[in-house]
Protein backbone atom coordinates (compact mmCIF):
# COMPACT_ATOMS: atom_id res chain seq x y z
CA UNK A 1 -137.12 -56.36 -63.44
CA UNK A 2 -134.43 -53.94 -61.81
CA UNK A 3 -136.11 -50.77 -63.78
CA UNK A 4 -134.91 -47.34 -62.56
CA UNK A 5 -136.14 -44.33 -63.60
CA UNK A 6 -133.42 -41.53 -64.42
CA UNK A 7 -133.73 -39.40 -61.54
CA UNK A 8 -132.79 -42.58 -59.62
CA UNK A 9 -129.55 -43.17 -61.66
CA UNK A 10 -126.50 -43.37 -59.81
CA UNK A 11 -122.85 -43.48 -61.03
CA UNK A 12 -121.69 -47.00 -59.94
CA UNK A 13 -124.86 -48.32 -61.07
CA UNK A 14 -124.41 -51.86 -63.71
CA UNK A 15 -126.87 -52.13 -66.41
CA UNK A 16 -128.53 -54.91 -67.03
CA UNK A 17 -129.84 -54.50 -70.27
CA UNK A 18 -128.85 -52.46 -73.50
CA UNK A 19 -130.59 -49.16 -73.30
CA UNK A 20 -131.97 -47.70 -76.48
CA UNK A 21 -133.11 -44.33 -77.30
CA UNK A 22 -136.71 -43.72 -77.93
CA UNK A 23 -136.31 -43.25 -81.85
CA UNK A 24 -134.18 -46.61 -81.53
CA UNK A 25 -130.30 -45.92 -81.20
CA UNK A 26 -128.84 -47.93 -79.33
CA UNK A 27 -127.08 -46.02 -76.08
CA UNK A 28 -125.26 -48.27 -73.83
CA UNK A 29 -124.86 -52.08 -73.80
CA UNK A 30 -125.53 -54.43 -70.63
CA UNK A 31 -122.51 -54.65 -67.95
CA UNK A 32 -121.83 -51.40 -68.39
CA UNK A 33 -120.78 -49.22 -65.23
CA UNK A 34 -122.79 -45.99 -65.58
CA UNK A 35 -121.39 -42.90 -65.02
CA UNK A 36 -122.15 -39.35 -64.52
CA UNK A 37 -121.76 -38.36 -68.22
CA UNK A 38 -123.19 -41.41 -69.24
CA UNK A 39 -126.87 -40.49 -67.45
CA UNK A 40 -126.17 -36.79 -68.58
CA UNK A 41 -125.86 -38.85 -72.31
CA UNK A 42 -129.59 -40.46 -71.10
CA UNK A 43 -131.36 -37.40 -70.37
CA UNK A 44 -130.17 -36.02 -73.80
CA UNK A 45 -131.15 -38.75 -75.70
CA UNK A 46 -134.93 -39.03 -74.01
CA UNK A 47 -133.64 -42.53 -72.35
CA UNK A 48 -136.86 -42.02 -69.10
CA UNK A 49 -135.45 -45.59 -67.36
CA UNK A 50 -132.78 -48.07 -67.31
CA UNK A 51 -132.65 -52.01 -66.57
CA UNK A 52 -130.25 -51.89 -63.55
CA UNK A 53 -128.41 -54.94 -62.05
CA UNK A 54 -129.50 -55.62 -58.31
CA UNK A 55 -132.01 -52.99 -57.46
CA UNK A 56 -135.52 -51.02 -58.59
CA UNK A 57 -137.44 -47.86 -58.23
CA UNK A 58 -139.20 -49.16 -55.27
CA UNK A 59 -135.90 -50.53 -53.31
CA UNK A 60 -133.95 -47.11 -54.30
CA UNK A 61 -136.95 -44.66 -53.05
CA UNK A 62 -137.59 -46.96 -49.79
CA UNK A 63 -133.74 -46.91 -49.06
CA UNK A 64 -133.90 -42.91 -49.33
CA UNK A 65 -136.72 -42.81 -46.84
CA UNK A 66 -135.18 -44.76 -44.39
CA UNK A 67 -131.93 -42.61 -44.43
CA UNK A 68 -134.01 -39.43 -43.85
CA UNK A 69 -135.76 -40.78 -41.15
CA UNK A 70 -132.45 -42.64 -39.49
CA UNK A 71 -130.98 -38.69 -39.83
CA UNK A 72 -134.01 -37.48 -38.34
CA UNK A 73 -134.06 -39.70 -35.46
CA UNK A 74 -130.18 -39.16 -34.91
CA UNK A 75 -129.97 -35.75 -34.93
CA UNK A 76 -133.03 -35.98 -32.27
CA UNK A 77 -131.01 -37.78 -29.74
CA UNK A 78 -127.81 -35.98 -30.48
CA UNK A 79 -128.99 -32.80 -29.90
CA UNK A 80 -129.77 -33.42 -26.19
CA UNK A 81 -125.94 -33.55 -25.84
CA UNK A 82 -125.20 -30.31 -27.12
CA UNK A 83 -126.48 -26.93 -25.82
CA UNK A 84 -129.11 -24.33 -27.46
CA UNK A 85 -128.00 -23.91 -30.72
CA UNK A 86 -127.41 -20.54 -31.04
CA UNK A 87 -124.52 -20.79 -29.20
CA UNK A 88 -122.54 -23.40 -31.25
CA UNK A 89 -119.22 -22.39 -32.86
CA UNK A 90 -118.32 -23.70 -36.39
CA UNK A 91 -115.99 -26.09 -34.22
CA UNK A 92 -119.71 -27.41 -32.54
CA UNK A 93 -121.23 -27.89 -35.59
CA UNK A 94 -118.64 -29.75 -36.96
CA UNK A 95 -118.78 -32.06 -33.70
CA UNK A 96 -122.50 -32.06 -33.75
CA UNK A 97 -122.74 -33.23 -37.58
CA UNK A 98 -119.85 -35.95 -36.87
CA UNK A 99 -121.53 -37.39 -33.99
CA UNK A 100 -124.82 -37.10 -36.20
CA UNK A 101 -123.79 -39.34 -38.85
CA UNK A 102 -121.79 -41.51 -36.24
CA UNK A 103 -125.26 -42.07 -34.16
CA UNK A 104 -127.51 -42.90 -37.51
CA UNK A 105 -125.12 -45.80 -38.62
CA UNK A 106 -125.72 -47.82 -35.09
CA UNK A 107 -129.61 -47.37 -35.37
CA UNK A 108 -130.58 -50.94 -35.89
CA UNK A 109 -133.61 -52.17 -37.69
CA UNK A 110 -136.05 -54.91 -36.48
CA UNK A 111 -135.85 -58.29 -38.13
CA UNK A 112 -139.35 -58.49 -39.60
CA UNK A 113 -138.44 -55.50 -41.57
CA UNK A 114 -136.34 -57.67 -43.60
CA UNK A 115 -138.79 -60.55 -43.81
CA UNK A 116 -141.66 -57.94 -45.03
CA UNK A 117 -139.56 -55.93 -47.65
CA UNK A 118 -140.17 -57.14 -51.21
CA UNK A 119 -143.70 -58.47 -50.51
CA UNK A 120 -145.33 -55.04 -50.31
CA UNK A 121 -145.60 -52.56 -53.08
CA UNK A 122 -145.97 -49.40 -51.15
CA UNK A 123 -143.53 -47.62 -49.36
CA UNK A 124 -142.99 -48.52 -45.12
CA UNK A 125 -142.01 -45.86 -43.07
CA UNK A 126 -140.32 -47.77 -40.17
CA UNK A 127 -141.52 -46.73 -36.81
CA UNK A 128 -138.32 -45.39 -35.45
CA UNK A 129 -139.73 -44.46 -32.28
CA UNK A 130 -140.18 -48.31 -31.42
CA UNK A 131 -136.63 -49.18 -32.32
CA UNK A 132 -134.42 -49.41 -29.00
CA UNK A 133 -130.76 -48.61 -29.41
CA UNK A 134 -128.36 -51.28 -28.26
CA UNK A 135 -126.74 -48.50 -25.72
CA UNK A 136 -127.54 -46.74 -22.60
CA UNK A 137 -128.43 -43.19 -23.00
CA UNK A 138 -126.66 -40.03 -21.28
CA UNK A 139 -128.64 -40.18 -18.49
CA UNK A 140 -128.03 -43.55 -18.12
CA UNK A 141 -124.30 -43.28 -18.35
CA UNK A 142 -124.14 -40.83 -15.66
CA UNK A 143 -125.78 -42.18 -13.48
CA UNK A 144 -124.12 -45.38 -13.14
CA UNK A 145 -121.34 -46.77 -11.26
CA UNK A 146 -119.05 -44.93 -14.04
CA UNK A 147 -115.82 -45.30 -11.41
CA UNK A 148 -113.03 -42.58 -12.22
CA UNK A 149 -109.33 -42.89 -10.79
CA UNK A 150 -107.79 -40.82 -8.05
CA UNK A 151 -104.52 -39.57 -8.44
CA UNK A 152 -101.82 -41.79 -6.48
CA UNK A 153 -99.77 -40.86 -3.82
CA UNK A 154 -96.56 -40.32 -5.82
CA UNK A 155 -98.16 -37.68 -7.29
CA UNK A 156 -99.09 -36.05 -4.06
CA UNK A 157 -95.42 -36.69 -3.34
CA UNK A 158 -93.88 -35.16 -6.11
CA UNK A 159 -95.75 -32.42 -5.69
CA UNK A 160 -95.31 -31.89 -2.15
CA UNK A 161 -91.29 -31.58 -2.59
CA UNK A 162 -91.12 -29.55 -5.55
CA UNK A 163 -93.41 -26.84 -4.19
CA UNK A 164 -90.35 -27.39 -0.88
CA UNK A 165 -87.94 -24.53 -1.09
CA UNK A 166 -85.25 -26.51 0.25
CA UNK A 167 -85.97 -29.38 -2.09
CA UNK A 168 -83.19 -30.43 -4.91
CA UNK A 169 -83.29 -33.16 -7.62
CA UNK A 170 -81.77 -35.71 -4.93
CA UNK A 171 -84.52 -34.75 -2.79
CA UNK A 172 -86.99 -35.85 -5.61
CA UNK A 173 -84.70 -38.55 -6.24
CA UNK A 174 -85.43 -40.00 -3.19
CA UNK A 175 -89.78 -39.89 -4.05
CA UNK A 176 -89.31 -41.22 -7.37
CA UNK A 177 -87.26 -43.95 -6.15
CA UNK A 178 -90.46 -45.35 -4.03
CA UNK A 179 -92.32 -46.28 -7.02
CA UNK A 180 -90.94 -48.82 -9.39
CA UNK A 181 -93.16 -48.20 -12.07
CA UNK A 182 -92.10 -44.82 -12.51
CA UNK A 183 -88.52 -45.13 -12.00
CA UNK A 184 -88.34 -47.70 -14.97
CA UNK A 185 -90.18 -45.33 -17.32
CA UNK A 186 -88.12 -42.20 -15.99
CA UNK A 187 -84.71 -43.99 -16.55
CA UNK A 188 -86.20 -45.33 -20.37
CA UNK A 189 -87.27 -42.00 -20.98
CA UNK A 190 -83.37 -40.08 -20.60
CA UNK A 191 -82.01 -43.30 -22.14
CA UNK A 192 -84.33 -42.96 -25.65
CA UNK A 193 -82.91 -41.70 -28.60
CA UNK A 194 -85.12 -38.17 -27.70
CA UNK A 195 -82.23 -36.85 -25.63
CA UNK A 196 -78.72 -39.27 -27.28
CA UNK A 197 -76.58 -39.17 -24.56
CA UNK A 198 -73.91 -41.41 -25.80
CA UNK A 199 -73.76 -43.53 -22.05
CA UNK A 200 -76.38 -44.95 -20.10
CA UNK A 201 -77.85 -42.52 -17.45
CA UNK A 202 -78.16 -44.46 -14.54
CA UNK A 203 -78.37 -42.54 -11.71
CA UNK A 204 -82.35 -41.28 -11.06
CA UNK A 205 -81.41 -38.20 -9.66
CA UNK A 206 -79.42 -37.35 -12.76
CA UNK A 207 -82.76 -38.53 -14.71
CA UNK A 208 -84.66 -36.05 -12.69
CA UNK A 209 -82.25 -32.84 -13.25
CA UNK A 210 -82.26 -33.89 -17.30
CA UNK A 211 -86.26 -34.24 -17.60
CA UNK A 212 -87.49 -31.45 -15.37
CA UNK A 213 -89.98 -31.06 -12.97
CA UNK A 214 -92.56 -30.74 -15.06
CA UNK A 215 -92.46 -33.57 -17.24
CA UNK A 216 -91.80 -35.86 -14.10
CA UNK A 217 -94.80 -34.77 -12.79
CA UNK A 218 -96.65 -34.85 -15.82
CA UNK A 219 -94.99 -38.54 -16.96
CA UNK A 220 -96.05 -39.87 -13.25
CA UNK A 221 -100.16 -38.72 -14.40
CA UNK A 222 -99.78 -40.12 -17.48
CA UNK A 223 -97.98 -43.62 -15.90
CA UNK A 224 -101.12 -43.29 -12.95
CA UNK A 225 -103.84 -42.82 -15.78
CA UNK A 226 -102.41 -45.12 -18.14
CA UNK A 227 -102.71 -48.17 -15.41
CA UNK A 228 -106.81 -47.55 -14.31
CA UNK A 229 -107.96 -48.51 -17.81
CA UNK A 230 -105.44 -51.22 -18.25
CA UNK A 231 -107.69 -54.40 -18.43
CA UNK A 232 -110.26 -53.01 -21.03
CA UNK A 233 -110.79 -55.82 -23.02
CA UNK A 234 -108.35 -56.07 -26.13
CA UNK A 235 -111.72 -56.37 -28.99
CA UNK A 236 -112.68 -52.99 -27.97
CA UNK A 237 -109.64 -50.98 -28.27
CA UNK A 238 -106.25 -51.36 -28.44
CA UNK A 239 -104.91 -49.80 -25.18
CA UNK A 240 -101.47 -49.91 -26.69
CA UNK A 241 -102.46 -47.38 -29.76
CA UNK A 242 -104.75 -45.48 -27.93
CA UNK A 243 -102.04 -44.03 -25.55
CA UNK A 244 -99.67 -43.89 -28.06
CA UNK A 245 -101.93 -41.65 -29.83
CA UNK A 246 -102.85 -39.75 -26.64
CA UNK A 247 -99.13 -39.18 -25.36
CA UNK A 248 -98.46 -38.04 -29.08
CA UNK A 249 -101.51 -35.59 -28.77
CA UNK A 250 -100.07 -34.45 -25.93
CA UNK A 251 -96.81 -33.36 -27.23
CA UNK A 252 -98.01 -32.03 -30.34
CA UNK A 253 -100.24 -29.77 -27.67
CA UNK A 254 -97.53 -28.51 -26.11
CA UNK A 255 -95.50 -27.76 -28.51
CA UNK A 256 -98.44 -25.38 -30.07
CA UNK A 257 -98.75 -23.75 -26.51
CA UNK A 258 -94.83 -23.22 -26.72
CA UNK A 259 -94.93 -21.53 -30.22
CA UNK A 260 -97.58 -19.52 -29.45
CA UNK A 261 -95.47 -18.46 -25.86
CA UNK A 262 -98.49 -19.47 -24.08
CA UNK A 263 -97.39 -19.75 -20.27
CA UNK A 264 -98.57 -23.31 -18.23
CA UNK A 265 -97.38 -25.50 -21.04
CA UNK A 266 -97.77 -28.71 -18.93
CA UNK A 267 -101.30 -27.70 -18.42
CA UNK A 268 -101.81 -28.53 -22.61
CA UNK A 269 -99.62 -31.19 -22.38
CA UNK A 270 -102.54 -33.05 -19.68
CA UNK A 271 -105.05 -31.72 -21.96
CA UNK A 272 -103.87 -33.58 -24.99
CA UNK A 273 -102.97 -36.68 -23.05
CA UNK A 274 -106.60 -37.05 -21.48
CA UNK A 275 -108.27 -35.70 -24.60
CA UNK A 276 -110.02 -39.07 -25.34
CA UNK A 277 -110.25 -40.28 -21.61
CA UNK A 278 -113.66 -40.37 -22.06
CA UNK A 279 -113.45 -43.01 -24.81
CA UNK A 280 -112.35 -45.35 -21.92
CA UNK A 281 -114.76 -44.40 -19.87
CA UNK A 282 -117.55 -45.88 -22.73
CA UNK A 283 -115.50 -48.40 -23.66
CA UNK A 284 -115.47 -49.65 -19.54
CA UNK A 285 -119.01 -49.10 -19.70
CA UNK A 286 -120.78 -49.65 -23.36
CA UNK A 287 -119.76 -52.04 -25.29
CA UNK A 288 -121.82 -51.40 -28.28
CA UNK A 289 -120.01 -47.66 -28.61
C-alpha cells in the first residue's frame, strides 16, 4: 500500500485510490493528479492520508533524509574551496550555493543500498563519510601534472614590433605573415560580414591597419589558446561551442568596459575569452566533472 500521510503530499502526486472524507464524502477519485488546492481541499475536509501511486511514508521520509545529508556532505567539501565566510559577497554566495547543489547531485550511493531498501522498516542513514567520490579532490588537482600552455612566439613577436617606434602596419605585416594559422583567421576576420567591405581584402597589411593592434594581438591569444585544448575528447565538451561561447563572452566584456569608458579594454576582452579556461583544464584532467 502506497499510503501517505498529508504532510507528505506533493503536487504531482497520482492517487491510487478514491479518497473519502471521514464522515464519508467522497473527495477525489483514483488517477487523479493532486494538486496544491486539492491537499489544501484534504486538510479541510479531515482527509489524515492518501493511497498514492508509486511511493509511501517510509520511501518519501527516507528520500528526505538522504537529501539533507547529500547537502550536508556537499556543502562540507565545497566550502574548502571558498574562503572564511565572512568575507563572501552576494556574488560568492551565489557561486558557493551553485556549486553546492552541483557537488550533491554527483555524490553516488553504494549498490547494497539499493539491494537493502524496502526490506527494512526503519529509516538508514547512509554513511556518507564511507562513500568515495568518483573525482580527485583540490588538492589532488593541483598537484598533478595539470600542464598549462605558454604563449607562442608570434605573440612575443607582435608584441615586440608594436611596442617599436619605428614600426608600421607593413612592419607587422611582415610577423603576421610567419604564421599561417593566424594569417587565415586575420584575412576571414576583415572579410566577415562584421566590417562589409564590398571587395575582398587581400592584402594582410591592409587586414592589420583595418583590425588594430589590439585585436591582432588579442585574436593571435585567442588562436594560441584555442589550439592547446584542441584534442579534448568530443563526449566531454564540444570544443566548437565552448569557444564560441567564450569569444562571445569576450566581446560582450568589452563592450561593457567600453560603455562604462573603462580604459585597457583588451584587458576584459582576455578576461571574457579565458573565463571558463579552467573548465578545460578539468575536462583534460577529470572526466567525471
Amino acid at each position: 500500500m502506497g499510503i501517505v500521510s498529508i504532510g507528505n503530499l506533493e503536487e504531482g502526486m497520482v492517487l491510487k485510490d478514491d479518497v473519502y472524507a471521514p464522515n464519508g464524502r467522497f473527495i477525489l477519485g483514483q488517477g487523479t493528479v493532486l494538486r496544491a488546492k486539492y491537499i489544501k481541499m484534504f486538510k479541510i475536509w479531515g482527509v489524515n492520508e492518501a493511497d498514492i501511486n508509486g511511493v509511501d511514508d517510509q520511501e518519501i521520509i527516507l528520500k528526505r533524509v538522504v537529501e539533507e545529508e547529500k547537502q550536508q556532505r556537499a556543502e562540507l567539501e565545497v566550502r574548502s574551496y571558498f574562503p572564511e565566510e565572512d568575507l563572501w559577497t552576494p556574488e560568492m554566495r551565489e557561486l558557493f550555493d551553485l556549486r553546492v547543489s552541483r557537488e550533491s547531485t554527483l555524490l553516488d550511493f553504494p549498490s547494497e543500498y539499493e539491494k537493502e531498501y524496502g526490506k527494512k522498516t526503519e529509516v538508514v542513514i547512509l554513511d556518507f563519510d564511507n562513500l568515495s567520490l568518483s573525482r580527485p579532490s583540490l588538492q589532488e588537482l593541483l598537484t598533478s601534472q595539470v600542464r598549462l600552455f605558454s604563449l607562442p612566439d608570434i605573440y612575443f613577436k607582435i608584441r615586440d614590433v608594436l611596442n617599436s617606434p619605428v614600426s608600421s602596419a607593413i612592419h607587422i605585416a611582415k610577423v603576421v605573415g610567419t604564421d599561417p594559422s593566424l594569417t587565415v583567421r586575420l584575412l576571414r576576420l576583415v572579410n566577415s560580414s562584421f566590417y562589409g567591405f564590398p571587395s575582398p581584402i587581400q592584402s594582410v597589411s591592409r587586414a592589420v591597419a583595418i583590425v588594430g593592434t589590439n585585436e591582432l594581438t588579442t585574436l593571435a591569444l585567442a588562436i594560441s589558446t584555442m589550439s592547446v585544448f584542441k584534442h579534448i575528447p568530443a563526449d566531454l565538451v564540444d570544443m566548437k561551442s565552448f569557444w564560441k561561447h567564450s569569444i562571445m563572452c569576450g566581446i560582450f566584456s568589452r563592450l561593457l568596459a567600453y560603455m562604462k569608458r573603462v580604459p585597457s579594454e583588451e584587458r576584459f576582452f582576455l578576461a571574457g575569452l579565458l573565463h571558463d579556461i579552467g573548465r578545460v583544464v578539468l575536462y583534460t584532467n577529470c572526466r567525471s566533472i
